[in-house]
PDB file of N, CA and C in Angstrom:
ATOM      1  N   UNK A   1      36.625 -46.312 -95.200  1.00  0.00           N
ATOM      2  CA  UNK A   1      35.715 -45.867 -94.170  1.00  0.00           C
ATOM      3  C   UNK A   1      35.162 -47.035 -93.371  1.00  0.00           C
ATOM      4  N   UNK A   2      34.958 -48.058 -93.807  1.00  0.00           N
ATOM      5  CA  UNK A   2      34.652 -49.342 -93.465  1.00  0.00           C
ATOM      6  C   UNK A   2      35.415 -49.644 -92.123  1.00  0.00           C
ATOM      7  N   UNK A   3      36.948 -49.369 -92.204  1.00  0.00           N
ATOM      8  CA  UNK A   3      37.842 -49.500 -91.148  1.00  0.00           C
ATOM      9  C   UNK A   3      37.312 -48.571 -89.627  1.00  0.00           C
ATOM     10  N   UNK A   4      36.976 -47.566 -89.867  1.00  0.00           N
ATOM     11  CA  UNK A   4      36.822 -46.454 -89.053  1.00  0.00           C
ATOM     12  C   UNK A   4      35.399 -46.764 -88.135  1.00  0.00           C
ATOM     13  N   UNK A   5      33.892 -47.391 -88.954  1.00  0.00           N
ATOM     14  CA  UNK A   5      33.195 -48.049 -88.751  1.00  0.00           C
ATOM     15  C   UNK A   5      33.095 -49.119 -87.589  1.00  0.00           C
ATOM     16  N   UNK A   6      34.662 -49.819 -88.264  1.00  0.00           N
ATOM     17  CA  UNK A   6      34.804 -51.404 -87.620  1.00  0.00           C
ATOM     18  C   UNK A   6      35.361 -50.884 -85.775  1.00  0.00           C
ATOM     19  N   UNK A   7      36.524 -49.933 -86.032  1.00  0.00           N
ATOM     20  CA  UNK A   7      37.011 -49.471 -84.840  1.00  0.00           C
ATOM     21  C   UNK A   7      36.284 -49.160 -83.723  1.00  0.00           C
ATOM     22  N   UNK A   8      34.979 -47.891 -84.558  1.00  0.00           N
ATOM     23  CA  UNK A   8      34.390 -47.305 -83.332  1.00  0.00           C
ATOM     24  C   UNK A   8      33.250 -48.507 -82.647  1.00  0.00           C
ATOM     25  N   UNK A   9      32.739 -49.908 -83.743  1.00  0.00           N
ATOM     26  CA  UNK A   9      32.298 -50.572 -83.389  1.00  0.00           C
ATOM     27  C   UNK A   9      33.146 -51.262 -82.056  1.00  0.00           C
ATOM     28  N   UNK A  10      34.111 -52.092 -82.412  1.00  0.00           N
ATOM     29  CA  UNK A  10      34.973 -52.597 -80.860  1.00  0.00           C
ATOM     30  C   UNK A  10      34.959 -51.874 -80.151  1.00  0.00           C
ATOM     31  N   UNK A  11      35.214 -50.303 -80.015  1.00  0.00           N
ATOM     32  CA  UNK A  11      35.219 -49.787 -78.798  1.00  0.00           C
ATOM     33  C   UNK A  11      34.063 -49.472 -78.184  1.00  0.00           C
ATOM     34  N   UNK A  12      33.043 -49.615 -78.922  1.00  0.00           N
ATOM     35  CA  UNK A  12      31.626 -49.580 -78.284  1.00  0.00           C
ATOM     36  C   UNK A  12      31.682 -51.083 -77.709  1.00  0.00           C
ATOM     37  N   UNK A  13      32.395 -51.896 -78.236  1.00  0.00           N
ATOM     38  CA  UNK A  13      31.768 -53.122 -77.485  1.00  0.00           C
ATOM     39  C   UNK A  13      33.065 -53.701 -76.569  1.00  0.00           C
ATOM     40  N   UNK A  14      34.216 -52.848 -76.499  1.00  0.00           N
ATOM     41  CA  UNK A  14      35.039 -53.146 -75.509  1.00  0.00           C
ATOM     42  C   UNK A  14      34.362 -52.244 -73.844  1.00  0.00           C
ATOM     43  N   UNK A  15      34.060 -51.012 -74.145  1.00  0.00           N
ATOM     44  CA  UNK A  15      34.025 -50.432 -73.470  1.00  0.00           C
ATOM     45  C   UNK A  15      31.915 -51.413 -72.729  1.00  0.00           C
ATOM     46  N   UNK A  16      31.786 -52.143 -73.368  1.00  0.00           N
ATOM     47  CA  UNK A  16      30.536 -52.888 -72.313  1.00  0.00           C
ATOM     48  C   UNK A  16      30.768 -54.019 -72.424  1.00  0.00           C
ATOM     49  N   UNK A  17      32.217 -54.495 -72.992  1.00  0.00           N
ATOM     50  CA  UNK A  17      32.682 -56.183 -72.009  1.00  0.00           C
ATOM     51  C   UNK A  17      34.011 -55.405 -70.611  1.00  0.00           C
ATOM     52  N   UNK A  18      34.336 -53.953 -70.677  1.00  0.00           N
ATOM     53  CA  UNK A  18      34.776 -53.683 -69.696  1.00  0.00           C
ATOM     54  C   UNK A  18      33.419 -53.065 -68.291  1.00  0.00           C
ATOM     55  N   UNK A  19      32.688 -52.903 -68.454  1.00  0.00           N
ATOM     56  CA  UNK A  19      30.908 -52.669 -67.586  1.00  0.00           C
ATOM     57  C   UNK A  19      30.776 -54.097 -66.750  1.00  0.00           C
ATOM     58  N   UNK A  20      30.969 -54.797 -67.941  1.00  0.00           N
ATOM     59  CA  UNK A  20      30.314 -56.273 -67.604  1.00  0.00           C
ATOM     60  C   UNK A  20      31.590 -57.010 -66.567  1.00  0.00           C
ATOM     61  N   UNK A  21      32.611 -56.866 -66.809  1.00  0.00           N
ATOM     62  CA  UNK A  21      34.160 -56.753 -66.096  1.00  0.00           C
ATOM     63  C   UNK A  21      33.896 -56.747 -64.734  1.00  0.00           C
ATOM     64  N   UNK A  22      33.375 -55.169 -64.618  1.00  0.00           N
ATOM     65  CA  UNK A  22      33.697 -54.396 -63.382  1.00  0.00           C
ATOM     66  C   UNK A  22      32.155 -54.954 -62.395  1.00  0.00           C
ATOM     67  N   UNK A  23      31.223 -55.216 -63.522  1.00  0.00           N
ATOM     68  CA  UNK A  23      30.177 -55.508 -62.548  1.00  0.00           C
ATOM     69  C   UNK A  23      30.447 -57.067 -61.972  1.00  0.00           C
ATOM     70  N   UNK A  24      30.973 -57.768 -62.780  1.00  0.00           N
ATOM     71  CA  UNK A  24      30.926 -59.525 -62.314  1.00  0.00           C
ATOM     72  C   UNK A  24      32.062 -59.458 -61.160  1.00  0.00           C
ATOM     73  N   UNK A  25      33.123 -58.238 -60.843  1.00  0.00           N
ATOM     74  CA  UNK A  25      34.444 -58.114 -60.033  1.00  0.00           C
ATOM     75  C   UNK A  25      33.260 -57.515 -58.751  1.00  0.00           C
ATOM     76  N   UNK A  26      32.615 -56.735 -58.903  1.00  0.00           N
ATOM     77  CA  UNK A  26      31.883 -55.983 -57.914  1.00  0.00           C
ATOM     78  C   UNK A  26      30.914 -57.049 -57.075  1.00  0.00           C
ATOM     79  N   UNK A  27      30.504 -58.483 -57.696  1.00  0.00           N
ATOM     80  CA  UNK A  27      29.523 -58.980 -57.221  1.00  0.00           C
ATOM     81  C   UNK A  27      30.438 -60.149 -56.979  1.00  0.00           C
ATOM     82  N   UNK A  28      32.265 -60.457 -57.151  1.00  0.00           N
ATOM     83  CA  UNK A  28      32.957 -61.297 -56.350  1.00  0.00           C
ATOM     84  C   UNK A  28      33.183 -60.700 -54.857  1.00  0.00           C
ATOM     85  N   UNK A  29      33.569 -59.446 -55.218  1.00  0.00           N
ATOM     86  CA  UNK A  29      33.724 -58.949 -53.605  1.00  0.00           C
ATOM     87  C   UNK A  29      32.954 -58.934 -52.787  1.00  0.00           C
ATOM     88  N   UNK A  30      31.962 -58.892 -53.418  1.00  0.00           N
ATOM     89  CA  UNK A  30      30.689 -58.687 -52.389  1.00  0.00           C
ATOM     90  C   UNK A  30      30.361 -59.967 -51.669  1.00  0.00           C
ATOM     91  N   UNK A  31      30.398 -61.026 -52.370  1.00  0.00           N
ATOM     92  CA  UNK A  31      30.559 -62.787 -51.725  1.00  0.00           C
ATOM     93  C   UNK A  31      31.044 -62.705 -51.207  1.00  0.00           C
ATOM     94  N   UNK A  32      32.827 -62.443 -51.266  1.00  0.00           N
ATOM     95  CA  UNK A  32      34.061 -62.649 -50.916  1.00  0.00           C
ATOM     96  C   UNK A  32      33.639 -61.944 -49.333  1.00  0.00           C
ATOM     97  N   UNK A  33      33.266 -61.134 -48.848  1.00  0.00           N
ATOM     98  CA  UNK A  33      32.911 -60.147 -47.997  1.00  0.00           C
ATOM     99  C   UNK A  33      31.833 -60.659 -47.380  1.00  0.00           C
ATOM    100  N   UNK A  34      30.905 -61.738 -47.621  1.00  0.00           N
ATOM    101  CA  UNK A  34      29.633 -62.209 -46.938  1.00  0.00           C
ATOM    102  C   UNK A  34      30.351 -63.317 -45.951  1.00  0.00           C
ATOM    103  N   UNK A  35      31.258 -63.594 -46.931  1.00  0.00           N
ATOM    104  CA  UNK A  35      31.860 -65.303 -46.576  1.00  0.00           C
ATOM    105  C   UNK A  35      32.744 -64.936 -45.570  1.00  0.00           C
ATOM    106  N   UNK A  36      33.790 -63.922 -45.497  1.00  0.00           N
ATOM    107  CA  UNK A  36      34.637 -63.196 -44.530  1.00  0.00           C
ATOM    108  C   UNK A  36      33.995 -63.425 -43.165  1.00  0.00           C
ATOM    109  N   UNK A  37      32.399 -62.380 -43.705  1.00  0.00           N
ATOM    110  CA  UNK A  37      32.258 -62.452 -42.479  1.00  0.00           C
ATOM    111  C   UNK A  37      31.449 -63.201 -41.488  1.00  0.00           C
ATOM    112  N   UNK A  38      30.816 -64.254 -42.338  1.00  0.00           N
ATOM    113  CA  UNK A  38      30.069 -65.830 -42.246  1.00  0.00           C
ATOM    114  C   UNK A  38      31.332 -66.392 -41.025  1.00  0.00           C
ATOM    115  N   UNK A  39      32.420 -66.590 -41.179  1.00  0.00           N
ATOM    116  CA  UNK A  39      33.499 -67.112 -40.706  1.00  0.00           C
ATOM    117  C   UNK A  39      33.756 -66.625 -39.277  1.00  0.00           C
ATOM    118  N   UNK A  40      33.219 -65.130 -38.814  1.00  0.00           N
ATOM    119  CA  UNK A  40      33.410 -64.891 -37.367  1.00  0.00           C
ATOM    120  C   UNK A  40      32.218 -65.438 -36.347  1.00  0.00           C
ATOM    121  N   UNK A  41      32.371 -65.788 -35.420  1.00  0.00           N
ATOM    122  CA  UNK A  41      31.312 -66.013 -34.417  1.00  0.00           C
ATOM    123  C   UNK A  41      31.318 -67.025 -34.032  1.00  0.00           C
ATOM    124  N   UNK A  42      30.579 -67.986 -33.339  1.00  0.00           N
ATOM    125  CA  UNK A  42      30.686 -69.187 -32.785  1.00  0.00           C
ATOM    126  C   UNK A  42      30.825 -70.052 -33.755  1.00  0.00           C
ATOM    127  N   UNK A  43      31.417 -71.184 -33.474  1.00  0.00           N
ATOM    128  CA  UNK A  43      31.450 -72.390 -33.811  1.00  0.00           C
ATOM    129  C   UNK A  43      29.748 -72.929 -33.569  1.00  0.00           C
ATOM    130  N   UNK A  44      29.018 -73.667 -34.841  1.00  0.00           N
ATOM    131  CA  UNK A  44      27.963 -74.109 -34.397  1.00  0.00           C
ATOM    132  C   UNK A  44      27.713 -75.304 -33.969  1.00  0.00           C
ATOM    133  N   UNK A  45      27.111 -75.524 -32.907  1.00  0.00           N
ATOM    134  CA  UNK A  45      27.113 -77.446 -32.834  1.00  0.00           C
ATOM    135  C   UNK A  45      26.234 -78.796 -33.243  1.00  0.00           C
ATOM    136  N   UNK A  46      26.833 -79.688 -33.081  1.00  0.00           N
ATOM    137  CA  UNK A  46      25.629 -80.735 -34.010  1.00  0.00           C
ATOM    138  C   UNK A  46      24.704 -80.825 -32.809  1.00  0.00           C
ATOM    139  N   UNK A  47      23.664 -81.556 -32.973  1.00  0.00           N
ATOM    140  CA  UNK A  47      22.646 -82.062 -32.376  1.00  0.00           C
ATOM    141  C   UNK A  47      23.506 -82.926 -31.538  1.00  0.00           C
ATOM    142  N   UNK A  48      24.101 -83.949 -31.522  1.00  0.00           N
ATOM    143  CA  UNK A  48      24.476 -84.917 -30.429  1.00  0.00           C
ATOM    144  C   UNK A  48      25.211 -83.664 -29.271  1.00  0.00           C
ATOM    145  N   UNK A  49      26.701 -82.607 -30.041  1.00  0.00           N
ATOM    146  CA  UNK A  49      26.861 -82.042 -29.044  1.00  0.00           C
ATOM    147  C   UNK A  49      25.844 -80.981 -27.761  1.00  0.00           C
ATOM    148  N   UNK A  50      25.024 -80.547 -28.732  1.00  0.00           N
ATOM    149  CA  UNK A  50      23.867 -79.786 -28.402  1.00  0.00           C
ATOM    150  C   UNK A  50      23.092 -81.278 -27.313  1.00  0.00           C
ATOM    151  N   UNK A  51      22.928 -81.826 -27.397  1.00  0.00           N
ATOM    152  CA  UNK A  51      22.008 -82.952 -26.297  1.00  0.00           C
ATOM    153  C   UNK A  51      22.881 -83.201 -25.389  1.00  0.00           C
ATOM    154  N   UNK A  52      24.463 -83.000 -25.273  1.00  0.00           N
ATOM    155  CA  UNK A  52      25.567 -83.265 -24.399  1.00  0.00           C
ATOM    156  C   UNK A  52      25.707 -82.392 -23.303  1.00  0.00           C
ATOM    157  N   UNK A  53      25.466 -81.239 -24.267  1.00  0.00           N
ATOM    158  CA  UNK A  53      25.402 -80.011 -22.964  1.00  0.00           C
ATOM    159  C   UNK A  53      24.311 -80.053 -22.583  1.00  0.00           C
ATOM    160  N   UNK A  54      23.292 -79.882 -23.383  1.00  0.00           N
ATOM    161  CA  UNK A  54      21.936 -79.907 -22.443  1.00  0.00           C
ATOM    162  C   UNK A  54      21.640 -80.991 -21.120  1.00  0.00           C
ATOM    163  N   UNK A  55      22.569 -82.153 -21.435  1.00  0.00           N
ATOM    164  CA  UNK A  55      22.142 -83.218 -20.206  1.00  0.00           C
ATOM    165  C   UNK A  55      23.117 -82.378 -19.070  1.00  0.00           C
ATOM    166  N   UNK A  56      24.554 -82.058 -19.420  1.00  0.00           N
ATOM    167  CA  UNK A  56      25.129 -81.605 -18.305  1.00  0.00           C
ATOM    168  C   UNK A  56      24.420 -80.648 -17.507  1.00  0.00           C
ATOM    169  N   UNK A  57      23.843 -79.790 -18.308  1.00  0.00           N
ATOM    170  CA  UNK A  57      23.347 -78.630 -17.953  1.00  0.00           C
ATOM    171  C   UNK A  57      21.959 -78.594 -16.817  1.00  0.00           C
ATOM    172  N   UNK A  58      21.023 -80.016 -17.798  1.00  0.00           N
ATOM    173  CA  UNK A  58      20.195 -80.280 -16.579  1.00  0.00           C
ATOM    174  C   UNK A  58      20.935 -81.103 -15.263  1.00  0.00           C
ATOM    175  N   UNK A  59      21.527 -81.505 -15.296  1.00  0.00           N
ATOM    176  CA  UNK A  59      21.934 -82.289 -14.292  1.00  0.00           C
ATOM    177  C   UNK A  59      22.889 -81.068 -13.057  1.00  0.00           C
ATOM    178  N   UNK A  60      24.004 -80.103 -13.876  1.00  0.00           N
ATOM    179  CA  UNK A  60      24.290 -79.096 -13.260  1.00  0.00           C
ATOM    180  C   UNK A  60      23.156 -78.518 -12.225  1.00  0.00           C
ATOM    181  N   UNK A  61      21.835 -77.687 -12.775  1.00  0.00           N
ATOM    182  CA  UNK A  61      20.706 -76.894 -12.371  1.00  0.00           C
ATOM    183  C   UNK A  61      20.012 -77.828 -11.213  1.00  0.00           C
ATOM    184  N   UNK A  62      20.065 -79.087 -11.557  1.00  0.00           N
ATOM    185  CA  UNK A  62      18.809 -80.484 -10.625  1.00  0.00           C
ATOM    186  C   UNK A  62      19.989 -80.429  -9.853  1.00  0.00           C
ATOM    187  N   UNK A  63      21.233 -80.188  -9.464  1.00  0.00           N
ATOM    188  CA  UNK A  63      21.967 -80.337  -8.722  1.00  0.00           C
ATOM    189  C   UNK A  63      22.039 -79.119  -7.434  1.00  0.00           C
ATOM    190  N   UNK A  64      21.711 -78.123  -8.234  1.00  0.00           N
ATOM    191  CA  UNK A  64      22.202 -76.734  -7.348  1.00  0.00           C
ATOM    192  C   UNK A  64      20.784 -76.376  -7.090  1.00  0.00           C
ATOM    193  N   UNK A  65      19.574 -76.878  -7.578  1.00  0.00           N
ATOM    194  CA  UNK A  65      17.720 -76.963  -6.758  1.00  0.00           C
ATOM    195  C   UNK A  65      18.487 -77.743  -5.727  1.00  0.00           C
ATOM    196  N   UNK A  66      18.929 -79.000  -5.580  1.00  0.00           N
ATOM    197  CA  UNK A  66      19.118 -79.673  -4.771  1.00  0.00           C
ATOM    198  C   UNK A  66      19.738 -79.633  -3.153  1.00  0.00           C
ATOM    199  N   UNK A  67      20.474 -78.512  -3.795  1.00  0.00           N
ATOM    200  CA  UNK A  67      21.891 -77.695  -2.683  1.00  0.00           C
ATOM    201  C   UNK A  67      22.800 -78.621  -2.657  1.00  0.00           C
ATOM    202  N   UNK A  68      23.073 -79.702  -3.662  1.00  0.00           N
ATOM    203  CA  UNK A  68      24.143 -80.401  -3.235  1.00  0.00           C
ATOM    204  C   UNK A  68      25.184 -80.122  -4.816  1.00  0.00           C
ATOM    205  N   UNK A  69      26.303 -80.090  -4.633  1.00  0.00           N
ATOM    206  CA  UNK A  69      27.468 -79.710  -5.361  1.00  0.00           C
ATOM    207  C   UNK A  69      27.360 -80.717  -6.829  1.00  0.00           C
ATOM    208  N   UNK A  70      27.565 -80.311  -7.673  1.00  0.00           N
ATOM    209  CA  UNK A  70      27.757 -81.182  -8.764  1.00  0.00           C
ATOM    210  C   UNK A  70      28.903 -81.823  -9.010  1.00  0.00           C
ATOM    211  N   UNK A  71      28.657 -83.221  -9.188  1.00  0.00           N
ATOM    212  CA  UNK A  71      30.426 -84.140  -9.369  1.00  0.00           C
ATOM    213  C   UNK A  71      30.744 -83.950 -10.979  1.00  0.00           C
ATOM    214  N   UNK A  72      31.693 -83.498 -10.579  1.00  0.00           N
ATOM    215  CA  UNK A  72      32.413 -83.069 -12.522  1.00  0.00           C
ATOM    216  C   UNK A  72      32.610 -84.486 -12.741  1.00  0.00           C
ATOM    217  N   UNK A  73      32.835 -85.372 -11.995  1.00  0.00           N
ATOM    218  CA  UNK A  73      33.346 -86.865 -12.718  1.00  0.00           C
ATOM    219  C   UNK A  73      32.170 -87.851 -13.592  1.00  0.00           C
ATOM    220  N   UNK A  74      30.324 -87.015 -12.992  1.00  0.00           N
ATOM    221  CA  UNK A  74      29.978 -87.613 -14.143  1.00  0.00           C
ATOM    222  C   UNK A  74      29.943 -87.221 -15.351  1.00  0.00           C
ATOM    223  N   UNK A  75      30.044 -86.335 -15.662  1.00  0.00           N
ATOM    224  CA  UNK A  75      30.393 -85.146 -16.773  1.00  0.00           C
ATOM    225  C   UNK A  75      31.326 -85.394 -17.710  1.00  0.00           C
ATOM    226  N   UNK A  76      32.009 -86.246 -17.521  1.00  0.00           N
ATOM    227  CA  UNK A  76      33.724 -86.627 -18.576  1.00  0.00           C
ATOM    228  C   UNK A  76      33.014 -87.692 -19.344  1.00  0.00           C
ATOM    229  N   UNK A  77      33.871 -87.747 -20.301  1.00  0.00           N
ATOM    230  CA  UNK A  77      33.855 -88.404 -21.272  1.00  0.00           C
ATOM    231  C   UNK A  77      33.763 -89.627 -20.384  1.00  0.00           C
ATOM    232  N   UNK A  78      33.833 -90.833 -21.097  1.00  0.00           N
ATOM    233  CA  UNK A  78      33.742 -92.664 -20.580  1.00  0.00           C
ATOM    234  C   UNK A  78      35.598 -92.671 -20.922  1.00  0.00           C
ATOM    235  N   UNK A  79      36.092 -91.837 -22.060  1.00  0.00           N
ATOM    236  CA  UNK A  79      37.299 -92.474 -22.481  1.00  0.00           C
ATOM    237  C   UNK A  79      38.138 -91.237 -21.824  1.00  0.00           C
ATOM    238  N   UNK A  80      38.006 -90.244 -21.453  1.00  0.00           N
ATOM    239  CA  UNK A  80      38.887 -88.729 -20.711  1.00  0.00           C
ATOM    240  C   UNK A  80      39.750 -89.620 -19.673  1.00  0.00           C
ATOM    241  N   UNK A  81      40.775 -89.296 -19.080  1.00  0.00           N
ATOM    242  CA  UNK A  81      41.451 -89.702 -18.131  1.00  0.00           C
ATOM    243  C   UNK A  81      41.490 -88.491 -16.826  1.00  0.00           C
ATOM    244  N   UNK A  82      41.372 -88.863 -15.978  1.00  0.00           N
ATOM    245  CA  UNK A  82      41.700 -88.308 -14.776  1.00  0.00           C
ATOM    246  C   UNK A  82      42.311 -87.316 -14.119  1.00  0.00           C
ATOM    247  N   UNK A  83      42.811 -86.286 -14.738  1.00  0.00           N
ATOM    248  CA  UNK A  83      44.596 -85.859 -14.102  1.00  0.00           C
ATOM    249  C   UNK A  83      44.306 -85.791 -12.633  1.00  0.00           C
ATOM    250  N   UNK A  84      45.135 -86.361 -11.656  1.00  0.00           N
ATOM    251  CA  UNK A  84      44.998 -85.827 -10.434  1.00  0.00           C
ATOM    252  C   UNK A  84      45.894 -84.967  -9.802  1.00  0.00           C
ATOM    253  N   UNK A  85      47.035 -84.787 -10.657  1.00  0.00           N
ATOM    254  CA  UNK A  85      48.058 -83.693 -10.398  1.00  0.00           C
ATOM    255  C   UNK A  85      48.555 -82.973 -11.268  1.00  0.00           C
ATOM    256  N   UNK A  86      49.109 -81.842 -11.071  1.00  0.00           N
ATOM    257  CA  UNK A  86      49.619 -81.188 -12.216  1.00  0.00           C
ATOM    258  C   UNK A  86      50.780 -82.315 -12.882  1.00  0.00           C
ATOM    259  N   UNK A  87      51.364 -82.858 -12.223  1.00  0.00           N
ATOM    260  CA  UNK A  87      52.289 -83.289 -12.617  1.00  0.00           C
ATOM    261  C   UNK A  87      52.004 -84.493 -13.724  1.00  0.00           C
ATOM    262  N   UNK A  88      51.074 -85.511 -13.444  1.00  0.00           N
ATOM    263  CA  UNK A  88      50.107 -86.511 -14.108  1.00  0.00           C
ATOM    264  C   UNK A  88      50.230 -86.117 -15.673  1.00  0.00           C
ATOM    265  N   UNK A  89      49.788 -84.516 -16.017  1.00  0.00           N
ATOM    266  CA  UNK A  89      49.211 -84.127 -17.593  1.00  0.00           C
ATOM    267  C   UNK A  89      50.225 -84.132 -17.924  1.00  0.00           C
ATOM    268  N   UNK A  90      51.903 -83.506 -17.984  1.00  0.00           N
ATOM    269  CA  UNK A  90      53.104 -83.213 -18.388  1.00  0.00           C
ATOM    270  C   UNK A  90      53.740 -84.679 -18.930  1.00  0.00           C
ATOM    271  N   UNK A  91      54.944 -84.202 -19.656  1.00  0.00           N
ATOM    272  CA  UNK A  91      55.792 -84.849 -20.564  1.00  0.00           C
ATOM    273  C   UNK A  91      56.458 -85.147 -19.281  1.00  0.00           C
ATOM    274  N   UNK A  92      57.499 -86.175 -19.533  1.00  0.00           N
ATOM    275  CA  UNK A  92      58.916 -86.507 -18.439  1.00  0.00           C
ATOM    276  C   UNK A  92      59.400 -85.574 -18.367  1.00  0.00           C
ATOM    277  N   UNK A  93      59.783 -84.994 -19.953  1.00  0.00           N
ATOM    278  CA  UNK A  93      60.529 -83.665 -19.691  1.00  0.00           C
ATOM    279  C   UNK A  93      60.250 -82.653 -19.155  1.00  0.00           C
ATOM    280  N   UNK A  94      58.951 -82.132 -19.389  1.00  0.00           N
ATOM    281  CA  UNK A  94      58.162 -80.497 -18.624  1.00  0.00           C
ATOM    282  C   UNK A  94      58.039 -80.942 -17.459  1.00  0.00           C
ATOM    283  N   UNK A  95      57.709 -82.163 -17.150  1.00  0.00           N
ATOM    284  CA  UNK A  95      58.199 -82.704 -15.262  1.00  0.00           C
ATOM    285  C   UNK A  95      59.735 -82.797 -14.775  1.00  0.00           C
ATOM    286  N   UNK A  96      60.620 -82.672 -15.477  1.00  0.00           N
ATOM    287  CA  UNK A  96      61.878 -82.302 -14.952  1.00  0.00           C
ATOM    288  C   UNK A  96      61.966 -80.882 -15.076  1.00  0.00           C
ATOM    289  N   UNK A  97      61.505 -80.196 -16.041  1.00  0.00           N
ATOM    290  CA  UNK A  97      61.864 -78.814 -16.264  1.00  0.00           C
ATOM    291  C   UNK A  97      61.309 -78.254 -14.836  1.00  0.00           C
ATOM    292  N   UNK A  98      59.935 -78.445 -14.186  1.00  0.00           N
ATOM    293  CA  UNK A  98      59.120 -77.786 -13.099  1.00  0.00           C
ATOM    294  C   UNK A  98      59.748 -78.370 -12.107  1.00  0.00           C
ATOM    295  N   UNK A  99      60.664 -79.638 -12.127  1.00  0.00           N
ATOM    296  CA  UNK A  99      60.999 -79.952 -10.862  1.00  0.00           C
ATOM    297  C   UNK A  99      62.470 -78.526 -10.478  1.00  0.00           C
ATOM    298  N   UNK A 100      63.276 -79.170 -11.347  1.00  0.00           N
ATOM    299  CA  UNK A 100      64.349 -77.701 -11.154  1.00  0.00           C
ATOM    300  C   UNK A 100      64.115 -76.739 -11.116  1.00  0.00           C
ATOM    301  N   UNK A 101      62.776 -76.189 -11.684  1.00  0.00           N
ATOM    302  CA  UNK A 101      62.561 -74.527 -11.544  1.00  0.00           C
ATOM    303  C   UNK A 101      62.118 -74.658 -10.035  1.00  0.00           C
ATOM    304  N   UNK A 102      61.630 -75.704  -9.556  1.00  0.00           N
ATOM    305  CA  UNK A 102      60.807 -75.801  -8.393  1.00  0.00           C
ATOM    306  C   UNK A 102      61.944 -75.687  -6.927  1.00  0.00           C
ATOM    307  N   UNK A 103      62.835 -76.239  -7.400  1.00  0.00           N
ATOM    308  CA  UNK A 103      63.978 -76.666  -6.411  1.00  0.00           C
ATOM    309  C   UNK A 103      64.469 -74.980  -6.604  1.00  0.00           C
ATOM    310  N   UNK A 104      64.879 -74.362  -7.876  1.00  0.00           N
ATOM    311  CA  UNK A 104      65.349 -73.339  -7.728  1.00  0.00           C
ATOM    312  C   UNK A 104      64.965 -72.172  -7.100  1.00  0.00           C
ATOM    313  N   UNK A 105      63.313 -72.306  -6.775  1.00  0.00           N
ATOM    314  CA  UNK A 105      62.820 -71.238  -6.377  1.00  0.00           C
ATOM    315  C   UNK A 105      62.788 -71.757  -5.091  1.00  0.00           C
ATOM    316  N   UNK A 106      62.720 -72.662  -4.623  1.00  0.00           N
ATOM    317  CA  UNK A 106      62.843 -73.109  -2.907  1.00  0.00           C
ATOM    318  C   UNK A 106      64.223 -72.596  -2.333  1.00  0.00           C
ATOM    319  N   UNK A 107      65.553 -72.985  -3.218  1.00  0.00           N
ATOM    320  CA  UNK A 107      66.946 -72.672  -3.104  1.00  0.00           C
ATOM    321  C   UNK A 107      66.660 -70.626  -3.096  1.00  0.00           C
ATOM    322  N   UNK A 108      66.099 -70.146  -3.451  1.00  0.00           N
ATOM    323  CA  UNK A 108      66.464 -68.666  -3.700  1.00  0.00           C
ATOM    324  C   UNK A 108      65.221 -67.964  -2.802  1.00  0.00           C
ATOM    325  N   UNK A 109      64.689 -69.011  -1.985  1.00  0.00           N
ATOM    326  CA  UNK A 109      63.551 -68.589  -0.604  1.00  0.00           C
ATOM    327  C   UNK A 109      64.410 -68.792   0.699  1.00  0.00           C
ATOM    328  N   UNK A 110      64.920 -69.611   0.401  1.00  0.00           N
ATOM    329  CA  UNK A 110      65.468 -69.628   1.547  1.00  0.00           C
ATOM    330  C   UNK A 110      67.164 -69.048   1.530  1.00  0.00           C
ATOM    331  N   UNK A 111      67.544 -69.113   1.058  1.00  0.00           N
ATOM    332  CA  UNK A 111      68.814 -68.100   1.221  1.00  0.00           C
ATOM    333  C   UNK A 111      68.545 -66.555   1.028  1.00  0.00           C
TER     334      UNK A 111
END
C-alpha cells in the first residue's frame, strides 16, 4: 500500500510542477510580447543628435521669420561631400549603365 501512497503522492506533485510549468511559460510570453512590441516606433535619439536638429531647426525657422531661403550647405556635415550631379554619387559602372540607357532613349525619341 505504501506503493499506491507513493504514486498518488508524485502525481499530486507532478501535476503542480506542471501549474508552475505553464505559469513561468505564460509570464515568458508575456515579456516576449512587451519586447516585440518595445521594438516598433521611432528610433530614439541621443542628446548630441537631438541638439543637431534642434540647431538646424532654429536656424531653418530664424531663416523663414527672415523671408530669406535657408542654405542647406550650412546644414551638412564638415566631412559630407557635395554631389553636384546625379552623375557625381554613382559607380563608373551605374554611370555607364545611365549613359546607354540615356543614349537609348534619345535613339528611340527620335526615330
Amino acid at each position: 500500500m505504501d506503493v499506491l501512497k507513493a504514486l498518488r503522492e508524485l502525481y499530486l506533485e507532478k501535476t503542480r510542477i506542471d501549474r508552475l510549468i505553464a505559469i513561468c511559460e505564460s509570464k515568458i510570453k508575456e515579456q516576449d510580447r512587451r519586447l516585440s512590441r518595445s521594438k516598433r516606433g521611432r528610433k530614439s535619439m541621443s542628446a548630441d543628435e537631438r541638439k543637431i536638429v534642434s540647431e538646424r531647426m532654429r536656424n531653418y525657422w530664424a531663416s523663414r521669420r527672415n523671408g530669406k531661403p535657408a542654405d542647406p550647405a550650412e546644414n551638412l556635415d564638415p566631412g559630407a561631400e557635395e554631389v553636384t550631379s546625379v552623375m557625381d554619387g554613382l559607380s563608373p559602372s551605374q554611370g555607364q549603365e545611365i549613359q546607354v540607357l540615356d543614349e537609348s532613349a534619345r535613339a528611340a525619341t527620335n526615330s
